[in-house]
N, C-alpha and C. Protein backbone atom coordinates (compact mmCIF):
# COMPACT_ATOMS: atom_id res chain seq x y z
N UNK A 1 3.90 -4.09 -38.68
CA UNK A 1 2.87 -4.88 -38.05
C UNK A 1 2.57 -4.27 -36.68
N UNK A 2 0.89 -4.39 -36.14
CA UNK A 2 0.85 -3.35 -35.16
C UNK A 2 0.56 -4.70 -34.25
N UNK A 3 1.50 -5.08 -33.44
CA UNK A 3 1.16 -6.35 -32.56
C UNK A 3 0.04 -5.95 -31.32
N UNK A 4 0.18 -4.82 -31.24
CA UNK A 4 -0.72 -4.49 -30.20
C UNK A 4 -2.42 -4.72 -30.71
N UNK A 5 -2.96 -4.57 -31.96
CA UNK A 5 -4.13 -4.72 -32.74
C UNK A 5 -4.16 -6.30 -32.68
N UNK A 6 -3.52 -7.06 -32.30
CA UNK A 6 -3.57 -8.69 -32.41
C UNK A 6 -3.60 -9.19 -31.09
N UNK A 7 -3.00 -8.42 -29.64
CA UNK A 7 -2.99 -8.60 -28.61
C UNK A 7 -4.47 -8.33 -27.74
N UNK A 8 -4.69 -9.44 -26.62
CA UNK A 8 -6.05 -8.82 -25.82
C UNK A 8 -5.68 -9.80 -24.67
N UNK A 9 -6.49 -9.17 -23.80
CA UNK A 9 -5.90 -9.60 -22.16
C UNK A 9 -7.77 -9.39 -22.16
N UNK A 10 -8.07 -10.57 -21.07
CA UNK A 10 -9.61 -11.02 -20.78
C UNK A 10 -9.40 -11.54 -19.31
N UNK A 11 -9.51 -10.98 -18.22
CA UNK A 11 -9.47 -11.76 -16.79
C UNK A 11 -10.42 -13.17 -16.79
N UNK A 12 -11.45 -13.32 -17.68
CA UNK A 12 -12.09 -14.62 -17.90
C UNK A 12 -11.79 -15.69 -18.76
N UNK A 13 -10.51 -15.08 -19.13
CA UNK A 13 -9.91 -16.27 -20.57
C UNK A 13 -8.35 -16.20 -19.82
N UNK A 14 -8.01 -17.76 -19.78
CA UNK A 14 -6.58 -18.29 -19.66
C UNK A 14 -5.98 -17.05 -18.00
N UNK A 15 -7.27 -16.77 -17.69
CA UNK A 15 -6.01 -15.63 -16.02
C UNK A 15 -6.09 -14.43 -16.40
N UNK A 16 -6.39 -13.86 -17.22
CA UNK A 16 -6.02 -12.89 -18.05
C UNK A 16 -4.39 -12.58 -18.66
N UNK A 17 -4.19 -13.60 -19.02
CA UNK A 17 -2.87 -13.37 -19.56
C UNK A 17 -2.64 -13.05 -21.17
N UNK A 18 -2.09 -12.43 -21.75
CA UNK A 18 -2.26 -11.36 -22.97
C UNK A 18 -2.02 -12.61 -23.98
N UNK A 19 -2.97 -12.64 -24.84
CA UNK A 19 -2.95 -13.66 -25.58
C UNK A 19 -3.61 -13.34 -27.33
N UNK A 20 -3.19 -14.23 -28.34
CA UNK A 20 -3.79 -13.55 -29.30
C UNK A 20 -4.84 -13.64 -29.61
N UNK A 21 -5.67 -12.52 -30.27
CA UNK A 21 -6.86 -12.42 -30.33
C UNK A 21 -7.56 -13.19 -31.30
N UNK A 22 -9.08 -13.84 -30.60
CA UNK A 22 -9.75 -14.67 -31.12
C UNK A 22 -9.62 -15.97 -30.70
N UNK A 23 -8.21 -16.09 -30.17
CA UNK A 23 -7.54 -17.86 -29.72
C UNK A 23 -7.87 -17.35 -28.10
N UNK A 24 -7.24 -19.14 -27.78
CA UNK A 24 -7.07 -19.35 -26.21
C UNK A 24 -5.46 -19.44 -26.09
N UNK A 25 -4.61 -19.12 -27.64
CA UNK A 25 -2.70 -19.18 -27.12
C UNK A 25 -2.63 -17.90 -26.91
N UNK A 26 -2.07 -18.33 -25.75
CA UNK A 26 -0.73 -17.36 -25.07
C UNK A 26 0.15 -16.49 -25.29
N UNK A 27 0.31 -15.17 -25.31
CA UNK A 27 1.98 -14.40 -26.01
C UNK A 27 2.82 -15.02 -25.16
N UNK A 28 3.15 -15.62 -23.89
CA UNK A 28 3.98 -16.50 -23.90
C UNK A 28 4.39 -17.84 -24.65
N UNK A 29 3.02 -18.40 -24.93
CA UNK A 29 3.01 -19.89 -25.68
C UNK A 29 3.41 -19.48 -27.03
N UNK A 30 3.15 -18.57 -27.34
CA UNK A 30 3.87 -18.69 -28.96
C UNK A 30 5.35 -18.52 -28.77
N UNK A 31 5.81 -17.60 -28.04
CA UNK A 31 7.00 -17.02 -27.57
C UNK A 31 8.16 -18.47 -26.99
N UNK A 32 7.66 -19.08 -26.60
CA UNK A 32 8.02 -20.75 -25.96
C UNK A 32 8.17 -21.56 -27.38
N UNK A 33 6.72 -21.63 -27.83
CA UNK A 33 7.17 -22.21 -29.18
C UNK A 33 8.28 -21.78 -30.27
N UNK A 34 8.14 -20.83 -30.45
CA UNK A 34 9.61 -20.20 -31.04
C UNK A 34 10.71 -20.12 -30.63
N UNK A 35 10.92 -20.15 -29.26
CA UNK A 35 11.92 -20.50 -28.83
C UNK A 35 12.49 -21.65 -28.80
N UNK A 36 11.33 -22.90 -28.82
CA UNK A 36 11.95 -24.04 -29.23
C UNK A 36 12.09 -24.61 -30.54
N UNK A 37 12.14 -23.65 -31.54
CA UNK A 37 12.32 -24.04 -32.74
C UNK A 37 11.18 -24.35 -33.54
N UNK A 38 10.15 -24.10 -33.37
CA UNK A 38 8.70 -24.29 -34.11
C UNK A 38 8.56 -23.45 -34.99
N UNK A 39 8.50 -23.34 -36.32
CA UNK A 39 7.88 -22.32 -37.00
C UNK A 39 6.32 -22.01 -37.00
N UNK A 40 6.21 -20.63 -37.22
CA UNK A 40 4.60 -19.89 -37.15
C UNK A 40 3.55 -20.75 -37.62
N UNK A 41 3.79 -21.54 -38.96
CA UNK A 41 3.41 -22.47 -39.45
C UNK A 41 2.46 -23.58 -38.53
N UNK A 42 3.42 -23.90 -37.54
CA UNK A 42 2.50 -25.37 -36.72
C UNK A 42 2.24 -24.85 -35.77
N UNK A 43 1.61 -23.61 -35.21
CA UNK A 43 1.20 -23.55 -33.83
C UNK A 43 -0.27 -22.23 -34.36
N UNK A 44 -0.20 -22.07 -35.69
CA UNK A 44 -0.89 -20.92 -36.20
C UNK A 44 -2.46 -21.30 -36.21
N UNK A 45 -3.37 -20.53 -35.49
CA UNK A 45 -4.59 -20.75 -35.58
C UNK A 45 -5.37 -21.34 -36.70
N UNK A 46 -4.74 -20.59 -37.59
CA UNK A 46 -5.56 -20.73 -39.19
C UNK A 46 -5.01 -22.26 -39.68
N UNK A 47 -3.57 -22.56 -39.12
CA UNK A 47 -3.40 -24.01 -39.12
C UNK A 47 -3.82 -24.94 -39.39
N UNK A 48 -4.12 -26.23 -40.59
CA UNK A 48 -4.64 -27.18 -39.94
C UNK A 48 -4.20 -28.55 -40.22
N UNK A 49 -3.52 -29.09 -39.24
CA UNK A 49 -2.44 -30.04 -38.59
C UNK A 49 -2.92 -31.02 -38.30
């Protein structure tokens, strides 16, 4: 998997903080969510919850 092809940084979206592409989440916010035990499942764009 080429994570970098999924990654984009925008100084006009969220600070420019590197986030995945197409969304407004965070590579930290997913990174947080997984850390607290969330699977990919409930935080996944294509999601629907």
């Amino acid at each position: 998997m080429d994570c970098h092809a999924r990654i984009t940084i925008d100084p006009a979206i969220r600070s420019g903080k590197p986030r995945v592409k197409g969304t407004r989440i965070t590579v930290y916010d997913v990174l947080s969510y997984l850390a607290a035990g969330m699977t990919p499942s409930r935080f996944s764009p294509t999601s629907r919850h």
